[in-house]
N, C-alpha and C. Protein backbone atom coordinates (compact mmCIF):
# COMPACT_ATOMS: atom_id res chain seq x y z
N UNK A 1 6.36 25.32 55.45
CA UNK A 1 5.70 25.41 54.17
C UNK A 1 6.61 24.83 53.10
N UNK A 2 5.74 24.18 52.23
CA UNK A 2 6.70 23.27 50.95
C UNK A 2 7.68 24.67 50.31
N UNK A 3 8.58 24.69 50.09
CA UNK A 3 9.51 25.81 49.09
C UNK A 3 9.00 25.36 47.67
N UNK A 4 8.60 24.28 47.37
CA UNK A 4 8.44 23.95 46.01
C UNK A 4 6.76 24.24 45.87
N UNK A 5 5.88 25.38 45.30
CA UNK A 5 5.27 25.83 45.56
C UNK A 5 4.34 25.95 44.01
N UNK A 6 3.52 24.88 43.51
CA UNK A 6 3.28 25.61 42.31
C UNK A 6 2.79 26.49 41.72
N UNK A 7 3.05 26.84 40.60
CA UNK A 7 2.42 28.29 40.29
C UNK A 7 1.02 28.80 40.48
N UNK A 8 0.43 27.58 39.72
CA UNK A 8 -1.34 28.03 40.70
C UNK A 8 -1.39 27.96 41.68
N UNK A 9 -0.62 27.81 42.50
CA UNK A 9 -0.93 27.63 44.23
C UNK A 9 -0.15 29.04 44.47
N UNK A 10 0.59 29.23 43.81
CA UNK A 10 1.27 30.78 44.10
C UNK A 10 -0.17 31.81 43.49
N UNK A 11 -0.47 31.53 42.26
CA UNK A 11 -1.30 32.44 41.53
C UNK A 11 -2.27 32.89 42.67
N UNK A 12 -3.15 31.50 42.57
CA UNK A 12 -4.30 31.62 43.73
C UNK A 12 -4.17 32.50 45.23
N UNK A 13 -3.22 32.29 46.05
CA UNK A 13 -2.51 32.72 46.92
C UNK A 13 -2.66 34.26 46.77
N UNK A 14 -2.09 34.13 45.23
CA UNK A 14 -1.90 35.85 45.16
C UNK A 14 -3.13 36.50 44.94
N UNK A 15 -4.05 36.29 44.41
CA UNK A 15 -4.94 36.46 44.15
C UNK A 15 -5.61 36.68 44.78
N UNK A 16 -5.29 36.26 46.52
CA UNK A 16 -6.57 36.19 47.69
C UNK A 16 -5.83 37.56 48.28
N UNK A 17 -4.63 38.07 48.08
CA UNK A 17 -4.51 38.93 48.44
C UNK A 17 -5.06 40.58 47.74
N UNK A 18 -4.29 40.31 46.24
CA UNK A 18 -5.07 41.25 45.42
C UNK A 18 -6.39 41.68 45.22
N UNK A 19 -7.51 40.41 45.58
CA UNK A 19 -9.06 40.54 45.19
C UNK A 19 -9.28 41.75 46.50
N UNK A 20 -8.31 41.61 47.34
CA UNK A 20 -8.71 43.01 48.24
C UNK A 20 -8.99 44.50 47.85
N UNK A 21 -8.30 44.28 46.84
CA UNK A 21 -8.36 45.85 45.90
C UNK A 21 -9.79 46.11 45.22
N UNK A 22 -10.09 44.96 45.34
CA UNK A 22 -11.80 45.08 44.79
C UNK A 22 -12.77 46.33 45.05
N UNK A 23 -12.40 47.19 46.43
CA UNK A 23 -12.98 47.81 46.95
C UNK A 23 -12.86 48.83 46.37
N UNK A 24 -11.53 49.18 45.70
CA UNK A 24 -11.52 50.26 44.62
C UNK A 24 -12.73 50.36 43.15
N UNK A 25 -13.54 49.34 43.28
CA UNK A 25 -14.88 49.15 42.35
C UNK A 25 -15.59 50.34 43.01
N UNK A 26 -15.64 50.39 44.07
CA UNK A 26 -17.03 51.58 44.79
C UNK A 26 -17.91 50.57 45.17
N UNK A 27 -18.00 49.20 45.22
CA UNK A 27 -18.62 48.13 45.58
C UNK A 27 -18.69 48.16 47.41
N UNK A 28 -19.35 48.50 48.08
CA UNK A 28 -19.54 48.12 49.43
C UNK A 28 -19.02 46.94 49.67
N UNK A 29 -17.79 46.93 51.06
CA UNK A 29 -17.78 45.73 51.15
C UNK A 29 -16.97 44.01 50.08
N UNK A 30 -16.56 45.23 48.90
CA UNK A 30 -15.98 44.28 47.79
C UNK A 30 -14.64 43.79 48.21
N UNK A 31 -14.10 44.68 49.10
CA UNK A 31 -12.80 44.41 49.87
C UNK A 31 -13.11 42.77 50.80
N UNK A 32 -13.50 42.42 50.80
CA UNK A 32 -13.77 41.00 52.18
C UNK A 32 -14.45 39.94 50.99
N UNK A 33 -15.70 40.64 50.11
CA UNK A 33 -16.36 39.43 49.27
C UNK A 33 -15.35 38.88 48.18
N UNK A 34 -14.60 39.46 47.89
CA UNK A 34 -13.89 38.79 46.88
C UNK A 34 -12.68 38.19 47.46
N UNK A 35 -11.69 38.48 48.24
CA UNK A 35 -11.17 37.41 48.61
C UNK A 35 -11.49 36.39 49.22
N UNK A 36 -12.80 36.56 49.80
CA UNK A 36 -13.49 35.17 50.20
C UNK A 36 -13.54 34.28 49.85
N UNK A 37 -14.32 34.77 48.59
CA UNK A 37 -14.55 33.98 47.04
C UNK A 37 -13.28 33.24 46.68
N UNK A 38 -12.13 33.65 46.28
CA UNK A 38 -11.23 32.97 45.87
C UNK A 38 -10.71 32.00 47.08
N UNK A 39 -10.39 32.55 48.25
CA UNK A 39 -10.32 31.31 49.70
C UNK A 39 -11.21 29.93 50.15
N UNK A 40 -12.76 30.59 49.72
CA UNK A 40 -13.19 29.17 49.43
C UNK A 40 -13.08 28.68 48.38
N UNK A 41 -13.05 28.80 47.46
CA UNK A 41 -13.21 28.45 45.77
C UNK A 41 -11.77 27.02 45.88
N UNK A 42 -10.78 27.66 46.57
CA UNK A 42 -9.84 27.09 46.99
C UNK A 42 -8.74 26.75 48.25
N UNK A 43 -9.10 26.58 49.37
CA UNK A 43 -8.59 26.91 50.37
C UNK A 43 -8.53 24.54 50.85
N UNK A 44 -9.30 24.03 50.00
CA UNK A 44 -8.98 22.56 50.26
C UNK A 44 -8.54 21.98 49.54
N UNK A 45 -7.86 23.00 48.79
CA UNK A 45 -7.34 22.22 46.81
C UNK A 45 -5.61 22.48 47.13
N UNK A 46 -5.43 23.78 47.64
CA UNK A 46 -3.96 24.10 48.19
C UNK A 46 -3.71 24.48 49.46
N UNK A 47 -2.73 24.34 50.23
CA UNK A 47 -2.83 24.92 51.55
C UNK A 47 -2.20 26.21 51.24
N UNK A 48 -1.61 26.60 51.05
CA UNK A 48 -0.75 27.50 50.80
C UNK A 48 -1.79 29.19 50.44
N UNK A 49 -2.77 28.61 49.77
CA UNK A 49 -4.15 29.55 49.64
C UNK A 49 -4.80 29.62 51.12
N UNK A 50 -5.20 28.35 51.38
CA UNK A 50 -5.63 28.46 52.75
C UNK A 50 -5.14 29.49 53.63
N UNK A 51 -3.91 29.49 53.88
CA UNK A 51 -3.10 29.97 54.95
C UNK A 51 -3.56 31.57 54.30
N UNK A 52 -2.80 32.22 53.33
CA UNK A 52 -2.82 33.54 52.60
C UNK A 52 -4.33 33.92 52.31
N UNK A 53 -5.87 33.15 52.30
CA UNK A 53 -6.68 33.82 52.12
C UNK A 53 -7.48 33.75 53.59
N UNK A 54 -6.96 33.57 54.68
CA UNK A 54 -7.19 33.54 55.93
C UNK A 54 -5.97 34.80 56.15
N UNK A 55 -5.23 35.06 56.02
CA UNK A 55 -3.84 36.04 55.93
C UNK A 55 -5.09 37.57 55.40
N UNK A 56 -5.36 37.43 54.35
CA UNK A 56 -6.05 38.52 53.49
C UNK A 56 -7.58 38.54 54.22
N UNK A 57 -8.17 38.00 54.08
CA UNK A 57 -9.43 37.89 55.20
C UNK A 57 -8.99 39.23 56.56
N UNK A 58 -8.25 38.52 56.92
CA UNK A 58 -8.24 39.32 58.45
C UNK A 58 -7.80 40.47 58.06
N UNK A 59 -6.80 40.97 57.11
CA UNK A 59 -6.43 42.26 57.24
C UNK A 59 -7.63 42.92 56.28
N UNK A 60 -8.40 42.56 55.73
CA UNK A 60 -8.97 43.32 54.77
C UNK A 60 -10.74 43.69 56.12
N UNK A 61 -10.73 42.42 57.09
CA UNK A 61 -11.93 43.14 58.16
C UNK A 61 -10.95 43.89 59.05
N UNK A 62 -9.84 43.81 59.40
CA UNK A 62 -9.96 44.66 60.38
C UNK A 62 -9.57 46.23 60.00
N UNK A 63 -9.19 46.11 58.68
CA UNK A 63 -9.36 47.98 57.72
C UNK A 63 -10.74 48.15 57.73
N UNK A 64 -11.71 47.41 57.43
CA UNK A 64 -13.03 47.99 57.20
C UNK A 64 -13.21 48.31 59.11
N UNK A 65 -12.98 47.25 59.97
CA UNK A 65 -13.67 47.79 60.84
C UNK A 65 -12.85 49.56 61.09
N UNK A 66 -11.78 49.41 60.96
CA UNK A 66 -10.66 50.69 61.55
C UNK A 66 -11.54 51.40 60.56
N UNK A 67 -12.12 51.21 59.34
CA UNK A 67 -12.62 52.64 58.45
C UNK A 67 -13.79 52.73 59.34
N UNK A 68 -14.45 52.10 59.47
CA UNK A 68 -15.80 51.86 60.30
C UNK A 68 -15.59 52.98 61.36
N UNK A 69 -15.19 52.71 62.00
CA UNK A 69 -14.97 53.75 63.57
C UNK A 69 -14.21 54.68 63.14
N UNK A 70 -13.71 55.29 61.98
CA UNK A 70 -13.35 56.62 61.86
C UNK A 70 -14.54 57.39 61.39
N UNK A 71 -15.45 56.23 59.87
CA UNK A 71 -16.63 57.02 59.55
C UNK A 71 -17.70 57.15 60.93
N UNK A 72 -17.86 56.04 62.02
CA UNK A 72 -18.61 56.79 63.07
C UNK A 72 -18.50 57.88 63.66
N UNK A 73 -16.98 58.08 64.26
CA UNK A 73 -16.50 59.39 64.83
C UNK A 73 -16.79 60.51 64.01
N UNK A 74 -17.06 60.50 62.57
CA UNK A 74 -16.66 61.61 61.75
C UNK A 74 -18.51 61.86 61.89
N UNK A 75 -19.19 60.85 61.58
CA UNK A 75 -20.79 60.92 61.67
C UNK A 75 -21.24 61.85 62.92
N UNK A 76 -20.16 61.32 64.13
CA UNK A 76 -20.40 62.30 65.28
C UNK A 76 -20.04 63.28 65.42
N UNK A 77 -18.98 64.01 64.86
CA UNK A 77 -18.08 64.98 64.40
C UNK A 77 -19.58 65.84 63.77
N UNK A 78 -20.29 65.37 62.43
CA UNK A 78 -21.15 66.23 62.07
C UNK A 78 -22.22 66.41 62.90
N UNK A 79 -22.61 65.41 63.85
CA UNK A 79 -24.14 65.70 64.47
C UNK A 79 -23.25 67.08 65.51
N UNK A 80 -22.20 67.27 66.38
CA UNK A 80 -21.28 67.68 67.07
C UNK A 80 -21.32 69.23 66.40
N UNK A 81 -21.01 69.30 65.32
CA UNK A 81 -20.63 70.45 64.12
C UNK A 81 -21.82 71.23 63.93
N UNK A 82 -23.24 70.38 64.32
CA UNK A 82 -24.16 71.05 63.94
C UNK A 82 -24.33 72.20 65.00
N UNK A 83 -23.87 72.36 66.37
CA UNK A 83 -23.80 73.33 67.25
C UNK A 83 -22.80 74.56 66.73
N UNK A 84 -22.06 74.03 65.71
CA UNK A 84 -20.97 75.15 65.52
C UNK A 84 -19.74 75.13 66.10
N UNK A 85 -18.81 75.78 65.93
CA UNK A 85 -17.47 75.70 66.57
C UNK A 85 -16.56 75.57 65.70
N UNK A 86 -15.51 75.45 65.16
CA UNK A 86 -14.52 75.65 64.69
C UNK A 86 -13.81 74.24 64.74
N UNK A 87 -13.41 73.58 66.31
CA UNK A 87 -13.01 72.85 66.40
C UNK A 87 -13.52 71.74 65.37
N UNK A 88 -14.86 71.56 65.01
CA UNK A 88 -15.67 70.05 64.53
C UNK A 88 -15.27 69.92 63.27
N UNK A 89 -15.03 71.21 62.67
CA UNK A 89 -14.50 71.29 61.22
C UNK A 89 -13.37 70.69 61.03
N UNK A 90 -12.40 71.33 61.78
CA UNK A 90 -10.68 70.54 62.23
C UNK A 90 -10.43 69.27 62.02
N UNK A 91 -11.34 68.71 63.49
CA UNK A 91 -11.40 67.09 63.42
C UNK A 91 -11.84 66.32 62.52
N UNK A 92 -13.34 66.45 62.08
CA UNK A 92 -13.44 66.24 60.71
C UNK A 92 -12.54 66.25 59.71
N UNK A 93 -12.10 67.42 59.22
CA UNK A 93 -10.58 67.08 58.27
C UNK A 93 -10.08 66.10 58.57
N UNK A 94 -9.72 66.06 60.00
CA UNK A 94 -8.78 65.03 60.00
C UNK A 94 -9.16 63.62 59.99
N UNK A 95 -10.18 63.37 60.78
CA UNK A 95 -10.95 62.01 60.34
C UNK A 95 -11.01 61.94 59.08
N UNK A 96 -11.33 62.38 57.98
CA UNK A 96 -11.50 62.43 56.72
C UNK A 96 -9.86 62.03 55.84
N UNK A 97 -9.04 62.54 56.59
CA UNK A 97 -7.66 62.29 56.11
C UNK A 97 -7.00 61.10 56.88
N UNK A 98 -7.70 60.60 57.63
CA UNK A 98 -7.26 59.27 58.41
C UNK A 98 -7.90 58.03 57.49
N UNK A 99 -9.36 58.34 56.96
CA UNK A 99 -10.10 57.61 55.86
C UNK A 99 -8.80 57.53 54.98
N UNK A 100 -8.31 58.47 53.91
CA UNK A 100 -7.84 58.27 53.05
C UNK A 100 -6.61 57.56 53.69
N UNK A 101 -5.77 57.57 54.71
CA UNK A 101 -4.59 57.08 54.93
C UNK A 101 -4.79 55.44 55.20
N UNK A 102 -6.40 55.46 55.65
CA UNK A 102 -6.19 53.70 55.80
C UNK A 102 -6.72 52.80 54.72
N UNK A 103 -6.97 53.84 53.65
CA UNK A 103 -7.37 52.93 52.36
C UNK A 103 -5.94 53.28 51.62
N UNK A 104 -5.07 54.03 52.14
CA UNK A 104 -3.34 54.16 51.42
C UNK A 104 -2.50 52.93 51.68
N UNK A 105 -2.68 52.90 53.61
CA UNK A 105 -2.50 51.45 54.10
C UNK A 105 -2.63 50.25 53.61
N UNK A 106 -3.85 49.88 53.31
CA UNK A 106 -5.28 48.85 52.52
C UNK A 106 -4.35 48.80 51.60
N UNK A 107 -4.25 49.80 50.23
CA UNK A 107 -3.55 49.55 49.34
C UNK A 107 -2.41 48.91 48.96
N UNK A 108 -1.31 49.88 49.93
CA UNK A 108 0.38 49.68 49.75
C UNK A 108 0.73 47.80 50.38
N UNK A 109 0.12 47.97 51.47
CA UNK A 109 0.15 46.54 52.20
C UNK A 109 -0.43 44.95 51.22
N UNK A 110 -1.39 45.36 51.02
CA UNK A 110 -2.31 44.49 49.63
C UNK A 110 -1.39 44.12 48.26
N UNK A 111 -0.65 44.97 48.39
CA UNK A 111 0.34 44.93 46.73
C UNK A 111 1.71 44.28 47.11
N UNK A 112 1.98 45.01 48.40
CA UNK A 112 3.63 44.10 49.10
C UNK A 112 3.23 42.53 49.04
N UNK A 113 1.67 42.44 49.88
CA UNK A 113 1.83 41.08 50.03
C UNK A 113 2.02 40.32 48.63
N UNK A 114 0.81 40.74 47.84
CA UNK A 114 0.81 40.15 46.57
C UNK A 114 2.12 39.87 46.17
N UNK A 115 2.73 40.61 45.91
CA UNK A 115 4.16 40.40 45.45
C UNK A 115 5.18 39.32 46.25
N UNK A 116 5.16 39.30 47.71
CA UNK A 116 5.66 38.65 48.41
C UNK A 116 5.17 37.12 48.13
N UNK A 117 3.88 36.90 48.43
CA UNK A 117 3.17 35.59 48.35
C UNK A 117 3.28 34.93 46.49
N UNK A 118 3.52 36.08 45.72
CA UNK A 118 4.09 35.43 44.19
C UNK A 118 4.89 35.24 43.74
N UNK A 119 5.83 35.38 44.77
CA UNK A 119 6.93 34.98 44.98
C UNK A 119 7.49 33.42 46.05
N UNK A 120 6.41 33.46 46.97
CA UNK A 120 6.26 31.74 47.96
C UNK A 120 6.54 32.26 48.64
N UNK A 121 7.04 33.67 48.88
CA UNK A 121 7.20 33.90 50.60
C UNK A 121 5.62 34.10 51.52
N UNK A 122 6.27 33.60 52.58
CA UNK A 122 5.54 34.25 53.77
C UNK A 122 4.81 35.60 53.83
N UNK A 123 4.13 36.07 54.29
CA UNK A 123 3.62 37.62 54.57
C UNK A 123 2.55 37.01 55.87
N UNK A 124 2.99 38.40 56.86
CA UNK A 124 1.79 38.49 57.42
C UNK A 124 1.97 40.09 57.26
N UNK A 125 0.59 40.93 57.72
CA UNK A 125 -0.03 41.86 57.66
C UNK A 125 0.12 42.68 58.92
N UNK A 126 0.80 43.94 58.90
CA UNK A 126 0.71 44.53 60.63
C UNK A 126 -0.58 45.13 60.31
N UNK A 127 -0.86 45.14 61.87
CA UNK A 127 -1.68 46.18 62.16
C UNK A 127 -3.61 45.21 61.70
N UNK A 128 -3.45 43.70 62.31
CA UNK A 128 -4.37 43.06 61.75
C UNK A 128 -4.72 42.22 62.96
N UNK A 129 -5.52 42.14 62.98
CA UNK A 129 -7.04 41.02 64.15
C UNK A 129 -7.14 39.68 63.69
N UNK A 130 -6.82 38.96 64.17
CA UNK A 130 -6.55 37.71 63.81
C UNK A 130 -8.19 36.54 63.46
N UNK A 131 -8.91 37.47 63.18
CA UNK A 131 -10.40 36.44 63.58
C UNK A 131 -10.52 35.40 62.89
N UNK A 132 -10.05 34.97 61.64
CA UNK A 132 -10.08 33.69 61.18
C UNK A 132 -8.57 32.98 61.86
N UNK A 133 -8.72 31.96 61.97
CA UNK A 133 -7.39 31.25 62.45
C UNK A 133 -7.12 29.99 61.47
């Protein structure tokens, strides 16, 4: 990657990471549409966007899918709960506190990168599915 990196190509960059926070709107789904938006808007104007809103892309689907399959389990947790038991309540909590830990994740990770990538470094994302390449 060029080290000499210009600032809108840093801005933009950063930007594809931050628009992830979108989801904090209460917007369904605002987490993936808005960095999209900025990746195509620009992803043939700089490479450097390219790379980082393909970077932000993947980690921002594979949190929704990971929220996805906690809110299913937890959906089953209540149909489960409706027999009663003690246990369904438990798990529930805890599915419910796994929700909040992977939108803590979503968050803390989303802001490192930002910072990293507005700066010209590198970032990749743990804990991410590579589906755009």
């Amino acid at each position: 990657m060029d080290i000499n990196l210009g600032q809108q190509e840093k801005g933009w960059a950063t930007g594809c990471h931050l628009a992830g926070l979108a989801i904090l709107t209460g917007i369904p789904m605002a987490n993936i549409i808005a960095p999209l938006s900025v990746w195509l808007s620009k992803k043939n104007e700089y490479e450097f966007v390219d790379l980082k809103g393909k970077e932000a892309l993947n980690f921002q689907i594979s949190m929704s899918i990971y929220a996805g399959i906690v809110f299913v389990l937890f959906m089953l947790g209540i149909i489960g709960a409706s027999g009663g038991g003690l246990f369904f309540g438990y798990a529930n909590f805890s599915l419910m506190s796994l929700v909040f830990v992977i939108g803590l994740v979503d968050l803390i990770f989303a802001i490192i990168a930002g910072i990293k990538v507005s700066n010209g470094e590198m970032y990749r994302y743990p804990l991410t599915i590579r589906f755009i390449k």
